[in-house]
Structures are given as structure tokens and as C-alpha cells.
Protein backbone atom coordinates (compact mmCIF):
# COMPACT_ATOMS: atom_id res chain seq x y z
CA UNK A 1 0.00 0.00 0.00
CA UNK A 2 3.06 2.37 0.89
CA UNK A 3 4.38 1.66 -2.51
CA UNK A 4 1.39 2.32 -4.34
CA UNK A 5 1.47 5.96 -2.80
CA UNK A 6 4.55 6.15 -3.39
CA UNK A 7 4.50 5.85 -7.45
CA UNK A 8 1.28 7.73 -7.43
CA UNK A 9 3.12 10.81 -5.62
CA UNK A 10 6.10 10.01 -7.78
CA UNK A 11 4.13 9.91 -11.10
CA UNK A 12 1.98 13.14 -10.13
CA UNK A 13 5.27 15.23 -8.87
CA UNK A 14 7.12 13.93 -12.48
CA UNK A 15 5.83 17.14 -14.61
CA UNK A 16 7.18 19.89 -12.18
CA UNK A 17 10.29 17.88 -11.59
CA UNK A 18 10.56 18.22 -15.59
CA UNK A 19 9.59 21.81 -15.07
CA UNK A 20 11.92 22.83 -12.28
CA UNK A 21 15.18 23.42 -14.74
CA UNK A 22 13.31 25.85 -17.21
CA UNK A 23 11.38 27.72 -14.01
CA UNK A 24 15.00 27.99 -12.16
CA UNK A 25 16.42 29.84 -15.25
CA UNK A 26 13.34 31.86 -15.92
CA UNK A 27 13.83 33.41 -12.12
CA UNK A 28 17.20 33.64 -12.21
CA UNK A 29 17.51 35.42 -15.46
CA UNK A 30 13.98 37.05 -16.17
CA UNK A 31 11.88 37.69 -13.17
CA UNK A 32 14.69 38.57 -10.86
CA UNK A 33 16.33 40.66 -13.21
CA UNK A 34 12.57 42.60 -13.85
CA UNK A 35 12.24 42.91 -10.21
CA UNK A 36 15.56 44.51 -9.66
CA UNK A 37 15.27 47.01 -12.24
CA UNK A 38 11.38 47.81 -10.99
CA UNK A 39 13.25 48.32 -7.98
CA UNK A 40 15.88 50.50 -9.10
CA UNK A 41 13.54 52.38 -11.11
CA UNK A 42 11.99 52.81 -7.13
CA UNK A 43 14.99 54.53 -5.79
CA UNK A 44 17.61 57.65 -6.51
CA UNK A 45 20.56 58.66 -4.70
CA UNK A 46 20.60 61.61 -2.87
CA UNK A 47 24.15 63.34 -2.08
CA UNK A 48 24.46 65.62 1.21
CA UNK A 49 26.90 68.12 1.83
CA UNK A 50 29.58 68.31 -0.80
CA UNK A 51 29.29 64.60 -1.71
CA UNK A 52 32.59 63.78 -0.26
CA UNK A 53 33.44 61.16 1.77
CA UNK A 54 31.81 57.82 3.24
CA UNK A 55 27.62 58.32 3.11
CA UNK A 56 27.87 61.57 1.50
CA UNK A 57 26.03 59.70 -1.20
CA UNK A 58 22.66 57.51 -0.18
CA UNK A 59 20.45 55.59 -1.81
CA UNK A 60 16.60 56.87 -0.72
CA UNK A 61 13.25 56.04 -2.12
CA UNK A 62 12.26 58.18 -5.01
CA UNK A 63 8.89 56.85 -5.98
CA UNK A 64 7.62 57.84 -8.93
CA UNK A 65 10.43 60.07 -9.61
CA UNK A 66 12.12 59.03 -12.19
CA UNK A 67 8.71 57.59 -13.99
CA UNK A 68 7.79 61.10 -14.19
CA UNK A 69 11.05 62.73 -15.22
CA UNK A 70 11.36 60.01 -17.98
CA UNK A 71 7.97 60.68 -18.89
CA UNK A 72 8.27 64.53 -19.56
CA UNK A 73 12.24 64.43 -21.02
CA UNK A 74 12.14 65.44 -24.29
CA UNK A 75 14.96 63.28 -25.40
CA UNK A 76 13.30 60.32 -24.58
CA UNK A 77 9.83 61.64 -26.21
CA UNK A 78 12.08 62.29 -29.35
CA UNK A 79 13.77 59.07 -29.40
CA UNK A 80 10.54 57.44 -29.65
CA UNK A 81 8.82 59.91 -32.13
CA UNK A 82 11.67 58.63 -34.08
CA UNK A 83 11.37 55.18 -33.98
CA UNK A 84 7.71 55.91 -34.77
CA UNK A 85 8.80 57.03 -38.38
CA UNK A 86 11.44 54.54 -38.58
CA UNK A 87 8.95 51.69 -37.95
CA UNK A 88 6.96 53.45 -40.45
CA UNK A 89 9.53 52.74 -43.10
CA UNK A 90 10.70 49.11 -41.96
CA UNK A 91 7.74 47.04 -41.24
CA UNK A 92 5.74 47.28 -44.15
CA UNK A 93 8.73 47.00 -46.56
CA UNK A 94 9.91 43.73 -44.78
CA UNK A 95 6.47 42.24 -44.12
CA UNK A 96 6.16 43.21 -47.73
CA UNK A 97 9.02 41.69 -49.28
CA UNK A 98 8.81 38.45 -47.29
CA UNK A 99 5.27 37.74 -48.42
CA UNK A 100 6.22 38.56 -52.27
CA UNK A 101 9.52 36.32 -51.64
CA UNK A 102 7.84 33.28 -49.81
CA UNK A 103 4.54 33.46 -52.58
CA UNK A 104 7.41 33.63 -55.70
CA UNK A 105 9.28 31.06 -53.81
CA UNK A 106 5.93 28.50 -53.47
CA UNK A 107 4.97 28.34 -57.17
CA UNK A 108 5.81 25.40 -59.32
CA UNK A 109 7.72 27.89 -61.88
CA UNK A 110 10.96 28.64 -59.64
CA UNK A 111 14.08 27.25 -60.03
CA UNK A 112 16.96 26.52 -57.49
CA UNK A 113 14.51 26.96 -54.94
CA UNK A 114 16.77 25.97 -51.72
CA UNK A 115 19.59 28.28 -53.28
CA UNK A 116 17.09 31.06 -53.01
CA UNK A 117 15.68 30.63 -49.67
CA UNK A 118 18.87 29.93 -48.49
CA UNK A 119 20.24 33.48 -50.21
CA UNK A 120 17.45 35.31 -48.59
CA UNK A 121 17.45 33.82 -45.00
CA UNK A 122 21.24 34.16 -45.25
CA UNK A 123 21.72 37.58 -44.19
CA UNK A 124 19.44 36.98 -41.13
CA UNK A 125 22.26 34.97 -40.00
CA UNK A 126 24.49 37.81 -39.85
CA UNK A 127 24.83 39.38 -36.96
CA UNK A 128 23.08 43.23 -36.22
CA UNK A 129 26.31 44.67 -34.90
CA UNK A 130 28.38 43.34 -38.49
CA UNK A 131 25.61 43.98 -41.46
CA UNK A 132 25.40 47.71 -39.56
CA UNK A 133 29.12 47.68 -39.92
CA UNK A 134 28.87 46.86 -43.23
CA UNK A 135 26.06 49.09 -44.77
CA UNK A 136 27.70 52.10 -42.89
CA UNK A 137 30.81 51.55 -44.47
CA UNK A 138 29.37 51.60 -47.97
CA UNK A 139 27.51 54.46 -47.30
CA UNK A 140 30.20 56.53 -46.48
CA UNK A 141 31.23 58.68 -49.61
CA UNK A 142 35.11 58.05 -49.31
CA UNK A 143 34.79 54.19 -49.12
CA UNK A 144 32.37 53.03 -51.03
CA UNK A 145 31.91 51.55 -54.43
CA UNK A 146 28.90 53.33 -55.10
CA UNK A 147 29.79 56.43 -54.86
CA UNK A 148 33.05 55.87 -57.54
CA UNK A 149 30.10 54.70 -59.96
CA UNK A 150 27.72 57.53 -59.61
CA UNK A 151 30.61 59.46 -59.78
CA UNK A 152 31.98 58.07 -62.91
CA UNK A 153 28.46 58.45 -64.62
CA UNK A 154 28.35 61.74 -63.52
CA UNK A 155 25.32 61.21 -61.32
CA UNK A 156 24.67 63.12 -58.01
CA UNK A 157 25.64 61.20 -54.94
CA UNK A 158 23.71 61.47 -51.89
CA UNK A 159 24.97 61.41 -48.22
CA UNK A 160 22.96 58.93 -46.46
CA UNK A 161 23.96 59.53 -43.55
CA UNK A 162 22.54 62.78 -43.22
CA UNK A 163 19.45 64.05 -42.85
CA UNK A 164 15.82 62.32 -44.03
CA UNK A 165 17.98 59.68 -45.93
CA UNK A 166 19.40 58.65 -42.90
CA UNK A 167 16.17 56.57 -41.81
CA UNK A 168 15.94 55.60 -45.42
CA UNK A 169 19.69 53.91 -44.50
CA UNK A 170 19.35 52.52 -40.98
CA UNK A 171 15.46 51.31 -42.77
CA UNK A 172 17.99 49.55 -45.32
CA UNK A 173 19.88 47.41 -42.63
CA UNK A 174 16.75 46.52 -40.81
CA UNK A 175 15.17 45.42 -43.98
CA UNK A 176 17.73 43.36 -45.60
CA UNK A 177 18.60 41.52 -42.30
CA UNK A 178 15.05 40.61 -41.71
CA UNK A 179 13.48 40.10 -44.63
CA UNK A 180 14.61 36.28 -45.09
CA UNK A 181 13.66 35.51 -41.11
CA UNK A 182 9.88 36.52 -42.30
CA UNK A 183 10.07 34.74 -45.13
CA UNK A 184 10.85 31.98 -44.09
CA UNK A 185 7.48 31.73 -41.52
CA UNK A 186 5.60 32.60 -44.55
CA UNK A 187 6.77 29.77 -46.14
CA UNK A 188 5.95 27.39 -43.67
CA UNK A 189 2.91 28.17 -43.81
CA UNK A 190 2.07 28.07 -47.40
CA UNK A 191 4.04 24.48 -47.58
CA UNK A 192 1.05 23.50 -45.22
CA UNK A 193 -1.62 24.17 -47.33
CA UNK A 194 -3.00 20.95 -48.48
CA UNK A 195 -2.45 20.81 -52.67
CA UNK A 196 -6.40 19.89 -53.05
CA UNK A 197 -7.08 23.45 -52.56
CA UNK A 198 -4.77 24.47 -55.02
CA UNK A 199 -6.31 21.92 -57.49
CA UNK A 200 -10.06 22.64 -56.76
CA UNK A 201 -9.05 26.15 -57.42
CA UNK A 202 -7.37 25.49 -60.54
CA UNK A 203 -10.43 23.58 -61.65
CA UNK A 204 -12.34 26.27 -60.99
CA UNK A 205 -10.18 28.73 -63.31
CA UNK A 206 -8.46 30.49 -61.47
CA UNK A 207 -5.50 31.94 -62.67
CA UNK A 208 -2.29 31.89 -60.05
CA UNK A 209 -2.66 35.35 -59.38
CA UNK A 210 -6.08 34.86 -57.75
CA UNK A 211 -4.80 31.85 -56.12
CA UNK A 212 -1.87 33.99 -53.95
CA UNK A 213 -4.75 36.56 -53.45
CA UNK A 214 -7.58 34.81 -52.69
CA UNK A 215 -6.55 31.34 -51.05
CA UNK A 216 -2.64 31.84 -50.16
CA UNK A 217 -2.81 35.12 -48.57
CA UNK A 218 -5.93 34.91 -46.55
CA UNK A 219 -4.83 31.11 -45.36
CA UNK A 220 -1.35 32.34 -44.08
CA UNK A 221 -2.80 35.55 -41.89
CA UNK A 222 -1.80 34.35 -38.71
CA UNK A 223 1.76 33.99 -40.29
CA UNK A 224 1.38 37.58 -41.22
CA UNK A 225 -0.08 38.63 -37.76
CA UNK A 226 2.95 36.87 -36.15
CA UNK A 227 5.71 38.19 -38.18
CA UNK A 228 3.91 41.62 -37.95
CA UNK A 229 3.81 40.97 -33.91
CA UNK A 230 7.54 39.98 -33.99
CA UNK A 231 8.44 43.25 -36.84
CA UNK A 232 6.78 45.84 -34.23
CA UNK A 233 8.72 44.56 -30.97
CA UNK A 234 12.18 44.46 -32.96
CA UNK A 235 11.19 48.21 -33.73
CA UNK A 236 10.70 49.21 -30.49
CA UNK A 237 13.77 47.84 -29.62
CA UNK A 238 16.21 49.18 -32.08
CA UNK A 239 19.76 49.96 -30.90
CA UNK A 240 22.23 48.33 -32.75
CA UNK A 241 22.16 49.82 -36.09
CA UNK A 242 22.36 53.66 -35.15
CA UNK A 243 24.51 52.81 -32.30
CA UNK A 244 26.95 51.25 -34.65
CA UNK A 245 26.46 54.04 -37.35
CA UNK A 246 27.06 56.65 -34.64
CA UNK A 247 30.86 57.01 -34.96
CA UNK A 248 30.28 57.21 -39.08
CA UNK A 249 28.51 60.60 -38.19
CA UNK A 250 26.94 63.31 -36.46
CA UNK A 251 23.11 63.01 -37.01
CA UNK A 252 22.97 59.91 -35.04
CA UNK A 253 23.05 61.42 -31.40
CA UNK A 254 23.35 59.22 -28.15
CA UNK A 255 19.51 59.43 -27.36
CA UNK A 256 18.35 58.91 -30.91
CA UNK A 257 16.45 55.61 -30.11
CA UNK A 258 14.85 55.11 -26.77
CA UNK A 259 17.07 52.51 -26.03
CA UNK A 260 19.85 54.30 -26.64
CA UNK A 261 18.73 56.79 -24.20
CA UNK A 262 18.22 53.90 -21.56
CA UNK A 263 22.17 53.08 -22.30
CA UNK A 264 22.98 56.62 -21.74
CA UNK A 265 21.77 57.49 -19.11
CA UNK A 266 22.97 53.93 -17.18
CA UNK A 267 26.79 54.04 -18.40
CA UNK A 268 27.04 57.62 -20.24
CA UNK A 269 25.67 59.31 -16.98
CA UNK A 270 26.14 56.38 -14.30
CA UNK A 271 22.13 57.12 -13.25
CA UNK A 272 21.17 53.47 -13.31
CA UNK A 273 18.33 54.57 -11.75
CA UNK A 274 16.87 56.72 -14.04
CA UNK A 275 17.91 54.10 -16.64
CA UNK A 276 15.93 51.40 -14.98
CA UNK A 277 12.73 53.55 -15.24
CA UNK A 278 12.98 54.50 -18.67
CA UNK A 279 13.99 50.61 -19.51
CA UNK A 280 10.55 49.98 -17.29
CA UNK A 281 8.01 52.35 -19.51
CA UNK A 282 9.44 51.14 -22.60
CA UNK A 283 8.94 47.28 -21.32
CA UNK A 284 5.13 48.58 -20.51
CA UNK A 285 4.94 50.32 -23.96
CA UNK A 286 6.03 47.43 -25.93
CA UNK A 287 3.61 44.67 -24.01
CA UNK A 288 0.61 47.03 -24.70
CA UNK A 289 1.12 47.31 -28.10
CA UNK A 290 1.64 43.94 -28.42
CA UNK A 291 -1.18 42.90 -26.14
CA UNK A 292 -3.35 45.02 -28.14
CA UNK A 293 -2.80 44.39 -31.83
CA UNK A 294 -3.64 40.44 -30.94
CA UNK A 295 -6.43 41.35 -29.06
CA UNK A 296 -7.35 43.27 -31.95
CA UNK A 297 -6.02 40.35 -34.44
CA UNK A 298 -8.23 38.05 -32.60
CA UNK A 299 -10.93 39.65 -32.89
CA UNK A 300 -10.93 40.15 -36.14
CA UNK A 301 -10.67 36.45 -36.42
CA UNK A 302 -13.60 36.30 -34.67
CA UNK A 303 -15.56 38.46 -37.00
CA UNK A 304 -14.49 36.09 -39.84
CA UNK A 305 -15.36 32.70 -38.52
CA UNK A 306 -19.10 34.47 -37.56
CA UNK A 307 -19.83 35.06 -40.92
């Protein structure tokens, strides 16, 4: 009888002992982390007297604070108006692309398929920090290629790096290193189609072109809703590519993405505190957003299946 409880305890305990690794790691490297920044974000440090010697500098309780100093600092509010038209630029181009790569890339009609896919995932694989690297480099006038060809044609060469075109260039590097990633989910998904529907269609008479519009495209919209979902956080998040193209030149300042205003502020200025607040609304930011384009997704989903 003692054994019997035994294996039932052991065989009902079995699924957390399985779960135990992955919830150790999530605590030790996602929730505590969260928590200590919330609490940072929490606290300031307050000097007395002339801030010399021992506990001429304390950390004290702040609050709200530094939510509301981050909230009305114009930098930061800049940063993200900027992002704003940067996202404006990169996700529909990728999201975009990908689609008209992975529907080209599903016909019968292609050739060297794998080469292809494999060409246009490939510079996913390169890393943010090196593809920035590389695009700045050829667009700076002095080094690159293109600018001895316009010149030799006698054509006007822009700076890039200046100015409007400088989204258009940091939109470049986001584009080409994400494109194939997006494609490649799109794919998936129209490999799963079943081939009757293609057939029945075909019997029908349609022509391919009202195939990819009117059976491939609505039949791989939660691909496009994911991708999209994935696109928008990435955007939100971009620090990398103008933090890279920042030494190349001088309209890339050190708050020009929030993010970059986050690393600022924590190792430019040393106020880890204020850092960990503006790190905090931008987490909050980005999981609205998020939480409300699938709410809104799903509904619309809903709508569909009604009628």
C-alpha cells in the first residue's frame, strides 16, 4: 500500500520535476532581473553636503520620480517619435518583401529553390552589430563603391547619412537583415496548405494570381499577424544599427532611439536609476502594443469565422 502511494506521488510530482530546470532559469535570469530594475527604477541617490566622503552619497526612495522625469524628457519623447517614423519605413517594406519572396518562392515555376531561400534567410544569420558595420561603411562617400560609380556616370551622390535619408539607411539594414527571417514563416505556412485546394481552385479557373490573393494570402494571416507581432517589438527595440552608425557621423546622437537613451543614461551618466525607469516604460509600452494588436487580431478572427 506504501508503494502504491509512493508511485502515485512520484508519477503526479514527475511534470514539475521536468519543469523545475526551465522555471529555475526563468527566475534567475527574467523575473529577478525585472524585479531589480522595478526596484531600481523605485529609488535615486541623494548626495548631502559636498558629496565627499563615506555616506555623503545615499540611496533613498524616489517613488515615482524618475517615472515622471522620464515621462516629460524630451529626449526620450524624441527618441521614440523617431522610432515611430522609422517603424513606419521598416515594417511594411519587410512584411512586404517576405510575403512577395515566400509566394514567388511557393509556385511550381521557380528554379533553385533551396539556393534562393537559403540566399534570402542568409543575411538573417548575420549578426546586427556586423551587417550595420557593413552598410555604414558603404555608405560613407570616401569608401564606397557606389559612390566611384555615380561618380563616374556623372550622377549626383547622396549622403545617407545625413538628414531624411538617414532613416531611409538605418530602414535599409533593418530590412535586408530581416526580410529572409519573415520569409521563411511565410513559407511554412504556405508548404502547409493541403495541394487539393490548389487543385479545386485550378479547376475552378483560377488563374495563379487569384490563387496567392484569394486562397494563399488569406490562409497564411496568422503567419502575417505573427511576423507583424515579432516586426513591431524588434522596432521598439532598435539599438544596434544607429549605435553602430554613430561614430560614421553626427546626425545619429546618443539618445536617438529610446534605447539608446536607456544606455545613456545607465553608463554615459552612471544614473542606473533613471535608466531602470525609462527601460521599465518602454517594457510597458512594448507589451501594450503587443497585447493590443492580438487582441485586436483576434478579434478580427472572430468576426471572420461568424460570418
Amino acid at each position: 500500500m506504501t508503494s502504491a502511494r509512493r508511485t502515485s506521488y512520484g508519477v503526479k510530482g514527475a511534470p514539475y520535476a521536468f519543469l523545475l530546470p526551465a522555471a529555475t532559469l526563468f527566475a534567475l535570469f527574467f523575473a529577478l532581473p525585472i524585479g531589480y530594475a522595478v526596484w531600481l527604477s523605485l529609488h535615486k541617490v541623494r548626495v548631502f553636503g559636498l558629496g565627499l566622503g563615506a555616506g555623503a552619497r545615499k540611496e533613498v526612495w524616489a517613488g515615482l520620480e524618475n517615472y515622471t522625469d522620464a515621462l516629460t524628457d524630451s529626449a526620450l519623447l524624441h527618441g521614440a517619435l523617431r522610432v515611430v517614423g522609422y517603424g513606419a519605413i521598416v515594417v511594411p517594406v519587410m512584411l512586404g518583401l517576405a510575403l512577395v519572396f515566400a509566394l514567388m518562392l511557393d509556385t511550381d515555376r521557380v528554379r533553385l529553390a533551396p539556393f534562393t531561400r537559403l540566399a534570402i534567410f542568409l543575411p538573417y544569420a548575420i549578426p546586427g552589430v556586423v551587417a550595420a558595420l557593413l552598410w555604414g561603411f558603404l555608405y560613407l562617400p570616401d569608401v564606397s563603391p557606389f559612390y566611384y560609380v555615380l561618380n563616374g556616370l556623372g550622377l549626383p551622390q547622396p549622403d545617407l547619412l545625413d538628414g531624411g535619408p538617414l532613416y531611409l539607411a538605418l530602414s535599409n539594414i533593418a530590412v535586408w537583415g530581416g526580410t529572409g527571417f519573415n520569409m521563411i514563416v511565410i513559407y511554412t505556412s504556405l508548404q502547409a496548405i493541403p495541394v487539393e485546394v490548389y487543385e479545386a481552385a485550378k479547376l475552378d479557373g483560377a488563374t495563379p494570381l487569384q490563387i496567392a490573393l484569394k486562397i494563399k494570402i488569406p490562409m497564411v494571416a496568422p503567419s502575417l499577424v505573427l511576423t507583424f507581432f515579432f516586426s513591431i517589438i524588434a522596432t521598439l527595440q532598435v539599438f544596434s544599427e544607429p549605435t553602430t552608425l554613430k561614430p560614421l557621423t553626427n546626425s545619429v546622437s546618443t539618445t536617438w532611439s529610446p534605447l539608446m537613451k536607456v544606455y545613456q543614461d545607465a553608463f554615459g551618466k552612471g544614473d542606473i536609476y533613471a535608466a531602470a525607469a525609462e527601460a521599465a516604460i518602454i517594457a510597458v509600452v512594448t507589451l501594450v502594443l503587443s497585447f493590443g494588436f492580438l487582441r485586436a487580431a483576434n478579434s478580427g478572427n472572430k468576426q471572420e469565422e461568424a460570418r
